[in-house]
N, C-alpha and C. Protein backbone atom coordinates (compact mmCIF):
# COMPACT_ATOMS: atom_id res chain seq x y z
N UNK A 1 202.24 73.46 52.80
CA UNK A 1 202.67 72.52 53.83
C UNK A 1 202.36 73.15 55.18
N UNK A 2 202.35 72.48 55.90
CA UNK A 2 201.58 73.32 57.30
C UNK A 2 203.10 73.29 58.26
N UNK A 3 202.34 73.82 59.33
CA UNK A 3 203.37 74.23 60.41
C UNK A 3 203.91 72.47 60.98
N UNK A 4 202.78 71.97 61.45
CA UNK A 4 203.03 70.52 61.96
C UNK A 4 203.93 69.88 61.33
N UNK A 5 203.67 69.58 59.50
CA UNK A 5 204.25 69.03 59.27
C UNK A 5 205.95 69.16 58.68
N UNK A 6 206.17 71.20 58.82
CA UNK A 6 207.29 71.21 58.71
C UNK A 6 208.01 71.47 59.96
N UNK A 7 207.53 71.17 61.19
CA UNK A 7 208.67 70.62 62.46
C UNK A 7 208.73 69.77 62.32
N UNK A 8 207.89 68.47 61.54
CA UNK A 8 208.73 66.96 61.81
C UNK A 8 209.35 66.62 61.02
N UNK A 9 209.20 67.30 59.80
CA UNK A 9 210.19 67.04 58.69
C UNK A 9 211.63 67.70 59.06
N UNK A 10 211.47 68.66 59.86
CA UNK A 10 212.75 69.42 60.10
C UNK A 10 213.14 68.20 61.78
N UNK A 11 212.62 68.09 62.30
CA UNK A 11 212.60 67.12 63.40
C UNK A 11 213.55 65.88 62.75
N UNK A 12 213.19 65.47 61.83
CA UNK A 12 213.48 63.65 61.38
C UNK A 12 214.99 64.17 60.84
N UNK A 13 214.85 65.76 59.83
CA UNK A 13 216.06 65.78 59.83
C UNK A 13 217.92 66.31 60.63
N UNK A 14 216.79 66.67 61.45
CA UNK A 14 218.00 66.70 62.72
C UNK A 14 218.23 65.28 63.60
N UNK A 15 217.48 64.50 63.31
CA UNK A 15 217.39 63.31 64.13
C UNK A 15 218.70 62.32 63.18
N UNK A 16 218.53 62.64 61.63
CA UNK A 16 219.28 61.60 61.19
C UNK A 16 220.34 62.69 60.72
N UNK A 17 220.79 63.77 61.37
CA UNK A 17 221.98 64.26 60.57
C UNK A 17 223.06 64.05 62.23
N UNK A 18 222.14 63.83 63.63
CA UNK A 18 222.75 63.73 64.33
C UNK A 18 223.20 62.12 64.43
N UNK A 19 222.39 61.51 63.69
CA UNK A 19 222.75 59.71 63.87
C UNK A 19 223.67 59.63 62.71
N UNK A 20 223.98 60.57 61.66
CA UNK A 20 225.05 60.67 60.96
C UNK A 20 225.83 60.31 61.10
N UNK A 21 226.26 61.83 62.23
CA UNK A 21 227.62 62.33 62.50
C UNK A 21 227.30 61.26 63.90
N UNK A 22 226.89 61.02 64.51
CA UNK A 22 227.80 59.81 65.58
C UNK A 22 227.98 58.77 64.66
N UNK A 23 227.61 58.20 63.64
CA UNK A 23 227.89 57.38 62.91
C UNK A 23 229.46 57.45 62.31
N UNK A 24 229.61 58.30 61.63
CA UNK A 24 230.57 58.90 61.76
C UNK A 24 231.89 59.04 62.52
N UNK A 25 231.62 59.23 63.31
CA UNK A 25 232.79 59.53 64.64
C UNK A 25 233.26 58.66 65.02
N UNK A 26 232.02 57.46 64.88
CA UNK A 26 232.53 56.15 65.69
C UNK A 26 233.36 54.97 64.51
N UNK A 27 232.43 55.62 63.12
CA UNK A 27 233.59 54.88 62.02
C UNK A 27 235.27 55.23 61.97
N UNK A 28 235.23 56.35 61.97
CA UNK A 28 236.30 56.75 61.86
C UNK A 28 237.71 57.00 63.09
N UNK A 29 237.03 56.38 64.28
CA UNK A 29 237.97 56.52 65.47
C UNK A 29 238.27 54.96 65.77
N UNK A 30 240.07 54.76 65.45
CA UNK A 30 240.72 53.74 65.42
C UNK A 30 240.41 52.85 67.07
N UNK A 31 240.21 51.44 66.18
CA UNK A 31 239.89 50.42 67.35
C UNK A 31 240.16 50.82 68.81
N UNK A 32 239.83 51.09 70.12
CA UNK A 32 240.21 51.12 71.42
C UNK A 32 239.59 50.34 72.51
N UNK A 33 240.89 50.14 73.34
CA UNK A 33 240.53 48.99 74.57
C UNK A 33 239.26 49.37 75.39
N UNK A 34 238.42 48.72 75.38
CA UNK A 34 237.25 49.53 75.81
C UNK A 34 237.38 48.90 77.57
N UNK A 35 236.47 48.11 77.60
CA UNK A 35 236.96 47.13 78.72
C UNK A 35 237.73 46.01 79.66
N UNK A 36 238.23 45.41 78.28
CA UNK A 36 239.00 44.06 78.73
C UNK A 36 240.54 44.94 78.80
N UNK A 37 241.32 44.64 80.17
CA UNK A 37 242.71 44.95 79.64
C UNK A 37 243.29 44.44 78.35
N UNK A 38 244.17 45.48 78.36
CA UNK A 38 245.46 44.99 76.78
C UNK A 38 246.96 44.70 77.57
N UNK A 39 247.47 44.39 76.76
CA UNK A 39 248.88 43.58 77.63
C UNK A 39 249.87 44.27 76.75
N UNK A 40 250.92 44.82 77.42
CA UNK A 40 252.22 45.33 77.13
C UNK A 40 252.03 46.14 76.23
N UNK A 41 253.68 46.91 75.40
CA UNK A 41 253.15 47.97 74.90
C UNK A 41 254.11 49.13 75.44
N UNK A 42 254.92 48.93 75.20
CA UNK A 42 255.66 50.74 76.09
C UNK A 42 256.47 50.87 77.50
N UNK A 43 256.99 51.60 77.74
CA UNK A 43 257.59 51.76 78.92
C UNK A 43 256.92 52.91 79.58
N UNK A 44 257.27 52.59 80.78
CA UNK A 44 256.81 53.87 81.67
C UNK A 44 256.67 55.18 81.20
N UNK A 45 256.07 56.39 81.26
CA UNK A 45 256.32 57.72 81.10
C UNK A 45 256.51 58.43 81.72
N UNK A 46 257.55 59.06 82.53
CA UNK A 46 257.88 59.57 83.78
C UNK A 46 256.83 61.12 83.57
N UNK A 47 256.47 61.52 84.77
CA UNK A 47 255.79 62.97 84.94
C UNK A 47 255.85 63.17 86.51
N UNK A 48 255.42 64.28 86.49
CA UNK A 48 255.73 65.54 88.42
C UNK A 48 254.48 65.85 88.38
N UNK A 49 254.00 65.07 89.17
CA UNK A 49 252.29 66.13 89.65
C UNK A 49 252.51 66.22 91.31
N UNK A 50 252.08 67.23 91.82
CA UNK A 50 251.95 67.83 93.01
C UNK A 50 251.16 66.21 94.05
N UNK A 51 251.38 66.49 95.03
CA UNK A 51 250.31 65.34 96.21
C UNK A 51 249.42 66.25 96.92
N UNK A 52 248.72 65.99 97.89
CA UNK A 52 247.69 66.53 98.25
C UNK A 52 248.28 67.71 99.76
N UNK A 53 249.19 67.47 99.53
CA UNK A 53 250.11 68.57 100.33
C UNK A 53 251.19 69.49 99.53
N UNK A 54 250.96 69.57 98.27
CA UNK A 54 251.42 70.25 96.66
C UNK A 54 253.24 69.81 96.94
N UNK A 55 253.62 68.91 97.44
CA UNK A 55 255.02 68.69 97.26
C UNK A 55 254.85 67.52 96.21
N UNK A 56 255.70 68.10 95.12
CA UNK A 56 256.13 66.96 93.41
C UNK A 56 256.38 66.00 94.08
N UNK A 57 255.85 64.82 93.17
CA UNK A 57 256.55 63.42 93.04
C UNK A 57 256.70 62.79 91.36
N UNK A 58 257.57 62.50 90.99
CA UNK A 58 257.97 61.91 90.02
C UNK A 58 257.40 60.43 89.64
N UNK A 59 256.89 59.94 89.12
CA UNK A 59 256.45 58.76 88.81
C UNK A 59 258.03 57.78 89.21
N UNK A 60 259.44 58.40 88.54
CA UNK A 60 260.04 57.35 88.66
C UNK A 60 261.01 57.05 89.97
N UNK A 61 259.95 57.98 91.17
CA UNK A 61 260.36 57.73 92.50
C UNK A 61 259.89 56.34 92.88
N UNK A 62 258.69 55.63 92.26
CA UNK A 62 258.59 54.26 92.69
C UNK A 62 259.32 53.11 91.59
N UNK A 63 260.46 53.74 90.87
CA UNK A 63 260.63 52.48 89.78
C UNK A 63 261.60 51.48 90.35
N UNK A 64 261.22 50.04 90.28
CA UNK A 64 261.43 48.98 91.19
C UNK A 64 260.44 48.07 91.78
N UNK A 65 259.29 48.94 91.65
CA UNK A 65 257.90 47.95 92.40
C UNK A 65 257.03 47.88 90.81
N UNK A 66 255.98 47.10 91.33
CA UNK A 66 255.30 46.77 90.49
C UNK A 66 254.13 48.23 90.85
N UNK A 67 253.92 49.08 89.69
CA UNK A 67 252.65 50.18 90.13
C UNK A 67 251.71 49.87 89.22
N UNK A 68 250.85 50.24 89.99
CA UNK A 68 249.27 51.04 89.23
C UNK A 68 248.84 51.44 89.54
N UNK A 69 248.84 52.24 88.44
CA UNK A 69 248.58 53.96 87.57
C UNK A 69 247.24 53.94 87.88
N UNK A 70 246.23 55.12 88.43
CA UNK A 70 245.26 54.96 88.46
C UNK A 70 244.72 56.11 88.35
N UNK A 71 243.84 56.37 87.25
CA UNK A 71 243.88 58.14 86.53
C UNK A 71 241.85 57.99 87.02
N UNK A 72 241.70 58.81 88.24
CA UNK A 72 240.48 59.13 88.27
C UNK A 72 240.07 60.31 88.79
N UNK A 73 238.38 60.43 88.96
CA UNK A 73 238.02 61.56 89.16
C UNK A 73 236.99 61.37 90.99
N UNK A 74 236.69 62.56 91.33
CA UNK A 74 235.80 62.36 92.32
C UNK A 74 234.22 61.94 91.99
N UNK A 75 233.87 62.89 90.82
CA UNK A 75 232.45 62.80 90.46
C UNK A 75 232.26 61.76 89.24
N UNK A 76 233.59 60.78 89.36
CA UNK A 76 233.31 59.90 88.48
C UNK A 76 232.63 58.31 88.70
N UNK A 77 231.41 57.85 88.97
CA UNK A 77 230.91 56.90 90.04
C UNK A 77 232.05 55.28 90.11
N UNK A 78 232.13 55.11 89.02
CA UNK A 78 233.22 53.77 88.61
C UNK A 78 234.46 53.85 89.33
N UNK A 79 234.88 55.12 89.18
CA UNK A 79 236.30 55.98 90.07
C UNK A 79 235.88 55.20 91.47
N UNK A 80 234.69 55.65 92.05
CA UNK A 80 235.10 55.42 93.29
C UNK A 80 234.66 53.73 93.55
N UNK A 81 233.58 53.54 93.42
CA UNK A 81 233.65 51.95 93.13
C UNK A 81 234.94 51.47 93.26
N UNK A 82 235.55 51.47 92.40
CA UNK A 82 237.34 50.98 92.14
C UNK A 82 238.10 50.70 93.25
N UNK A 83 238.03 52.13 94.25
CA UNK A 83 238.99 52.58 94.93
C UNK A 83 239.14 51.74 96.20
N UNK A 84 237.97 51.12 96.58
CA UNK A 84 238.25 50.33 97.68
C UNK A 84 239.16 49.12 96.97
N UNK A 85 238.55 48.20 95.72
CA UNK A 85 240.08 47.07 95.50
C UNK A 85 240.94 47.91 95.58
N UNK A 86 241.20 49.14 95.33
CA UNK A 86 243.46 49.48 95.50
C UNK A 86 243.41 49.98 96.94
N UNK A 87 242.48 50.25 97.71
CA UNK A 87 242.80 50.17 98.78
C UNK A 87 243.10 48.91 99.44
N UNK A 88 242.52 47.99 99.15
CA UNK A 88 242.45 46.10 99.84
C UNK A 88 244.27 45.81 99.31
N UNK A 89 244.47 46.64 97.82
CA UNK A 89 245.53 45.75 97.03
C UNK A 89 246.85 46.80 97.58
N UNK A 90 246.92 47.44 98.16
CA UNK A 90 247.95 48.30 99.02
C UNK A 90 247.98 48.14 99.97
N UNK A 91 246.93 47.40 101.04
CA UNK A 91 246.75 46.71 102.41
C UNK A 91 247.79 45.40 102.02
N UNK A 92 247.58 45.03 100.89
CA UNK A 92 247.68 43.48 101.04
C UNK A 92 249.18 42.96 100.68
N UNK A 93 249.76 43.97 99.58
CA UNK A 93 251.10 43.98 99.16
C UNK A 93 251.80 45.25 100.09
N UNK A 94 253.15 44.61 100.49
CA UNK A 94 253.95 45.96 101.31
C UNK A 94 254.53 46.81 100.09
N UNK A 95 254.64 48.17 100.31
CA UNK A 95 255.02 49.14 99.72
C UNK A 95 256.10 49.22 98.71
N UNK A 96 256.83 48.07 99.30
CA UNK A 96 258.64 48.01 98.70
C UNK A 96 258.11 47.47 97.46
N UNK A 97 256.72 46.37 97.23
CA UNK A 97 256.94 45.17 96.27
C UNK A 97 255.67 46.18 95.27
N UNK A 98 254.63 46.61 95.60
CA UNK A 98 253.46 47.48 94.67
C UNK A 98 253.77 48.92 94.96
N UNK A 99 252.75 49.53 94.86
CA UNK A 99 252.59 50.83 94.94
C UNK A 99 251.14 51.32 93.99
N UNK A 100 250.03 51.55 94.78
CA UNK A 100 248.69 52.28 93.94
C UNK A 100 249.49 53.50 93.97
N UNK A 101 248.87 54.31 92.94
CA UNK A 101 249.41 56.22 92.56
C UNK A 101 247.79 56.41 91.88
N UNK A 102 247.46 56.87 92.41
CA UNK A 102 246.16 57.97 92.09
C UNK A 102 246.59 59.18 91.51
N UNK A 103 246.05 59.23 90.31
CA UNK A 103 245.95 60.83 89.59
C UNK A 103 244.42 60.90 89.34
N UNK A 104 244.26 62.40 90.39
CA UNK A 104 243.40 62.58 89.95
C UNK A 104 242.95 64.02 88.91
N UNK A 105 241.86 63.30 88.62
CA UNK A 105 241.61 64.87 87.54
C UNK A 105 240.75 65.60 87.87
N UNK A 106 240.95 66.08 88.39
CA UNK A 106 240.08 66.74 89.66
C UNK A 106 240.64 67.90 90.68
N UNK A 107 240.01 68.98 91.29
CA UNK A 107 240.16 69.54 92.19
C UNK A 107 240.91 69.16 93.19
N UNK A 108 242.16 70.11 93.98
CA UNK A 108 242.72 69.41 95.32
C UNK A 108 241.50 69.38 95.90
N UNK A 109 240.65 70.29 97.08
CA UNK A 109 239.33 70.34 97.11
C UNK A 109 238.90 69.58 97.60
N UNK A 110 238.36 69.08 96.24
CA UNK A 110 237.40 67.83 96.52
C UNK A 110 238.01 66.06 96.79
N UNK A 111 239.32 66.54 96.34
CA UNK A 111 240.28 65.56 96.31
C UNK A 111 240.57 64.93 97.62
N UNK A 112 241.21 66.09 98.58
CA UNK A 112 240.86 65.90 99.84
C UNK A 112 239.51 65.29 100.94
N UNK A 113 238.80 66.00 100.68
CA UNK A 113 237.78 65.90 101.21
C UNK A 113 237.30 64.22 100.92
N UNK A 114 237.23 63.87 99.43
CA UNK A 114 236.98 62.29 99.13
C UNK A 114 238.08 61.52 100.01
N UNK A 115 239.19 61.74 99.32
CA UNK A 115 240.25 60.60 100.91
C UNK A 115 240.12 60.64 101.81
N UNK A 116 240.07 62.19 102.43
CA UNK A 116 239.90 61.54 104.18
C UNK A 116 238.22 60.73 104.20
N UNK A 117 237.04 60.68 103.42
CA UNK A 117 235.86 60.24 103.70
C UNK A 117 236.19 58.35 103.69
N UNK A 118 236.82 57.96 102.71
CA UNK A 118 237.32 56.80 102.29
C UNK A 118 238.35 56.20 102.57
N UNK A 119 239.27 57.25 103.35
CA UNK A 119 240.50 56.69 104.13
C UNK A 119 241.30 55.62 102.66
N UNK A 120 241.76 56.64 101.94
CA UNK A 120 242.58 56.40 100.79
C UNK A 120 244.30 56.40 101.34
N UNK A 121 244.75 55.16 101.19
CA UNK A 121 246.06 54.54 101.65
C UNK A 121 247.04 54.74 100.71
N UNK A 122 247.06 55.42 100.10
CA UNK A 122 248.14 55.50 98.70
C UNK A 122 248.25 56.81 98.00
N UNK A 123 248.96 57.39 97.34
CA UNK A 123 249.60 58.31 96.89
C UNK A 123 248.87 59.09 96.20
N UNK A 124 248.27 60.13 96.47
CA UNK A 124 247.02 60.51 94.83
C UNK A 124 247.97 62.14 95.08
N UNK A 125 248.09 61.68 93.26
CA UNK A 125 248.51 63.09 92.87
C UNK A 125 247.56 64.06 92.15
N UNK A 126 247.47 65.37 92.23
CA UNK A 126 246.44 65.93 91.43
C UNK A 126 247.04 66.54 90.15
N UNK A 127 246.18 66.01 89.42
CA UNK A 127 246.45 65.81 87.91
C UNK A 127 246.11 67.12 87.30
N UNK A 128 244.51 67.32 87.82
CA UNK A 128 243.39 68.32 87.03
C UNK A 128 243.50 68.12 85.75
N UNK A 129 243.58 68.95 84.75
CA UNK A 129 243.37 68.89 83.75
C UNK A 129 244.26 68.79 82.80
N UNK A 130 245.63 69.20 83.81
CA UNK A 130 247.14 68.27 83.05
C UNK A 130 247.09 66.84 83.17
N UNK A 131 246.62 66.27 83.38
CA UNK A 131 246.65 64.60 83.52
C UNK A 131 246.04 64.16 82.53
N UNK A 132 245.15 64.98 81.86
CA UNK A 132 244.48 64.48 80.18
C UNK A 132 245.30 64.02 79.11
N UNK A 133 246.57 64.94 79.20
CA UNK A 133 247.35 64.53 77.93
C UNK A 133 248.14 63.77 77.90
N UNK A 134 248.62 63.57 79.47
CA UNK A 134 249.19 62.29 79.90
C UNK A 134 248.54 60.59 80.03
N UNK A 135 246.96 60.92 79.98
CA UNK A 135 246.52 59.52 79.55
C UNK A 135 246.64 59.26 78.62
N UNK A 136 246.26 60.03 77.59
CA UNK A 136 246.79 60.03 76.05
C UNK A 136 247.93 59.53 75.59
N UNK A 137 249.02 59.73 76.70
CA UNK A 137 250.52 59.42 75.80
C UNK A 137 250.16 57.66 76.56
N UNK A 138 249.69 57.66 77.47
CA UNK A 138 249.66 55.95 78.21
C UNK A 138 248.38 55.14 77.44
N UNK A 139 247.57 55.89 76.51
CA UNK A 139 246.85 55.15 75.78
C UNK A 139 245.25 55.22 75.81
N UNK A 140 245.11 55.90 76.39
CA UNK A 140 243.95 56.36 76.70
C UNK A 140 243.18 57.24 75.60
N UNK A 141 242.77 56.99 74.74
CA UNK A 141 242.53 58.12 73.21
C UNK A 141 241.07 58.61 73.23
N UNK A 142 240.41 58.18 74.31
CA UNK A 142 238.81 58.54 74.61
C UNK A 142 238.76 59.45 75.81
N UNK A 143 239.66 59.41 77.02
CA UNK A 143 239.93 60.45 77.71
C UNK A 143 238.77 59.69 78.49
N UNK A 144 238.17 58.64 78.84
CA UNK A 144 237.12 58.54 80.02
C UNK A 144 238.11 57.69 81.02
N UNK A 145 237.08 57.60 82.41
CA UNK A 145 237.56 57.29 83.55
C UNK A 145 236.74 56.31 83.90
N UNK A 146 237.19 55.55 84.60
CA UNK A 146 239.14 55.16 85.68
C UNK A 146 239.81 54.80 83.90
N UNK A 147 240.91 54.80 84.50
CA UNK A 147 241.77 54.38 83.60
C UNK A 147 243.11 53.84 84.11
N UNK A 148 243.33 52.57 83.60
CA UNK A 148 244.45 51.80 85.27
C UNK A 148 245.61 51.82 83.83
N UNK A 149 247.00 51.78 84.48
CA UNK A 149 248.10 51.69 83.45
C UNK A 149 248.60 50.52 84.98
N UNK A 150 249.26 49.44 84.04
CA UNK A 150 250.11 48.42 85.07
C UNK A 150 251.57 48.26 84.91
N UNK A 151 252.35 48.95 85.71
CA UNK A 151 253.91 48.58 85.22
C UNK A 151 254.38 48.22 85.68
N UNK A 152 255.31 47.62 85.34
CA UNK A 152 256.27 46.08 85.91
C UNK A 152 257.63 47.01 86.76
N UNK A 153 258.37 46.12 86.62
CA UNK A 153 259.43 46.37 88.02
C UNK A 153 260.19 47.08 87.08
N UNK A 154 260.66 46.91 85.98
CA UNK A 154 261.65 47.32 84.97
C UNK A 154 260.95 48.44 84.22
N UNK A 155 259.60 48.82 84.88
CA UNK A 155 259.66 49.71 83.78
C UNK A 155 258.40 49.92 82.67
N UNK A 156 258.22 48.95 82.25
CA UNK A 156 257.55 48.47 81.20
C UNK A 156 256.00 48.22 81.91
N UNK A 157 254.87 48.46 80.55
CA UNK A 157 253.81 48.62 80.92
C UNK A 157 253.07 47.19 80.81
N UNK A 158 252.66 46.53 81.24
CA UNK A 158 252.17 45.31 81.30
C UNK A 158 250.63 45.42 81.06
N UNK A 159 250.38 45.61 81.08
CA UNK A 159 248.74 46.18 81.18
C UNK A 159 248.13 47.77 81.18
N UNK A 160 247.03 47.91 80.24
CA UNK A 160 246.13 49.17 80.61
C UNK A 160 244.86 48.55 80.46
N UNK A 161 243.97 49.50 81.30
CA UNK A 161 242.48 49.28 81.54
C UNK A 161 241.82 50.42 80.99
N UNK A 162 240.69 50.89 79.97
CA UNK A 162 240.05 51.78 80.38
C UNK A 162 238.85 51.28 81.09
N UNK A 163 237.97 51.74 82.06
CA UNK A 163 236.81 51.12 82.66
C UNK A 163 237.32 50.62 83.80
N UNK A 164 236.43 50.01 84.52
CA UNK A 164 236.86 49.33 86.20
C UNK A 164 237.31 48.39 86.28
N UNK A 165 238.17 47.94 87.23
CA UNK A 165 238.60 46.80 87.32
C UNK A 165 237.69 45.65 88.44
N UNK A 166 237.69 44.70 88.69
CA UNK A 166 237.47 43.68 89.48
C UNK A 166 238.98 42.73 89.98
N UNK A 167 238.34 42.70 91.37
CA UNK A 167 239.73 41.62 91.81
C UNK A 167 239.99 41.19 91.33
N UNK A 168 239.57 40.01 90.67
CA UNK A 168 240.25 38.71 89.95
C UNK A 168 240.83 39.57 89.03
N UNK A 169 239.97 40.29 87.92
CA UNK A 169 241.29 40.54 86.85
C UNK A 169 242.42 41.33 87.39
N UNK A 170 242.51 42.24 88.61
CA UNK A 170 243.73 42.89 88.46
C UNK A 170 244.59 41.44 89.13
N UNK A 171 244.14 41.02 90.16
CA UNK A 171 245.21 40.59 90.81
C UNK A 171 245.80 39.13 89.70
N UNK A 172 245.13 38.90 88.78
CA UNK A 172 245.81 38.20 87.61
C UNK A 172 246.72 38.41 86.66
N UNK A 173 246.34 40.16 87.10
CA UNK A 173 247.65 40.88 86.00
C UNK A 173 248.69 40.87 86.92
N UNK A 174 248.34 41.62 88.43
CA UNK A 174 249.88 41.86 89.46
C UNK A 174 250.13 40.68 90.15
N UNK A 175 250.11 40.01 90.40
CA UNK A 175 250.68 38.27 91.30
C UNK A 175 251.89 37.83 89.99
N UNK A 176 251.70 38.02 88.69
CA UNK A 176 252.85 37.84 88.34
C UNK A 176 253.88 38.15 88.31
N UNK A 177 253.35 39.39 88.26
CA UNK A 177 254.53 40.48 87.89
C UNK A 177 255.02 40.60 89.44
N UNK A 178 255.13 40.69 90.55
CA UNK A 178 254.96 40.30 91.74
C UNK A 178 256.18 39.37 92.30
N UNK A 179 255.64 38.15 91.69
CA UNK A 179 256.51 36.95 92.12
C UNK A 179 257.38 37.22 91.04
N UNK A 180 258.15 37.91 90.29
CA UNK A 180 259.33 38.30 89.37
C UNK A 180 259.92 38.97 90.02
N UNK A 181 261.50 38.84 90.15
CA UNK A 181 262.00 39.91 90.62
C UNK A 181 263.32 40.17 89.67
């Protein structure tokens, strides 16, 4: 057998032991919300991540408003895309009734440096690489970004996103929850 033809035989079989195993991976990893939000599902999960001036905040310092959770990164392109709707949607609702919360997973750093460029109006806590296991417990089982969690006034999770949002769908999820009090 010659040289040629045993790299492509060894070629074809790395080609289909790698289309295997993604075959594989993807059989065996239980259904997840890929794009379309999912509705309800859980209550809040309280956690303390530092702000961009390292003083804690508690998630259940805003419980009473309607929030969303918004788990992103700097070098994540969709992340920032996003960020102007929760900037428009924190312009547009007063503080008492919403609340955007940014976690990011990411560097203070660069964290900084992205808000003041974008003039980010809302709360971003830095997550880094503790904020992974906390998407996980909110539903997140693929660990990619943005990832929006929506919770109601009481508590309760009304919505998660993995992937970006668009106006219409968020503000279809929060105008209800909104006009509830």
């Amino acid at each position: 057998m010659s040289a040629t033809l045993k790299n492509l035989l060894l070629f074809v079989v790395a080609v289909l032991a790698l289309a295997g195993g993604y075959w594989a991976a993807q059989s065996l990893r239980p259904a997840e919300k890929v794009t379309t939000p999912t509705y309800g599902g859980g209550t809040m999960i309280d956690f303390t991540l530092p702000d961009l001036d390292g003083k804690k905040h508690a998630l259940n310092e805003w419980r009473g408003k309607v929030i969303v959770l918004n788990f992103w990164a700097t070098w994540c392109p969709p992340c920032r895309e996003e960020i102007p709707l929760f900037i428009s949607l924190q312009k547009k609702h007063p503080a008492n009734d919403l609340q955007v919360i940014g976690v990011a997973i990411d560097t203070l750093t660069a964290v900084m440096v992205y808000r003041q460029s974008v003039r980010i109006n809302y709360p971003i806590l830095i997550g880094e690489n503790d904020a992974m296991p906390l998407m996980t417990q909110y539903g997140n089982r693929m660990g990619s970004l943005p990832f929006t969690v929506i919770i109601d006034r009481s508590g309760s999770i009304a919505a998660r996103k993995l992937g970006e949002f668009n106006q219409t769908d968020i503000e279809s999820l929060i105008d209800p929850l909104l006009t509830r009090q």
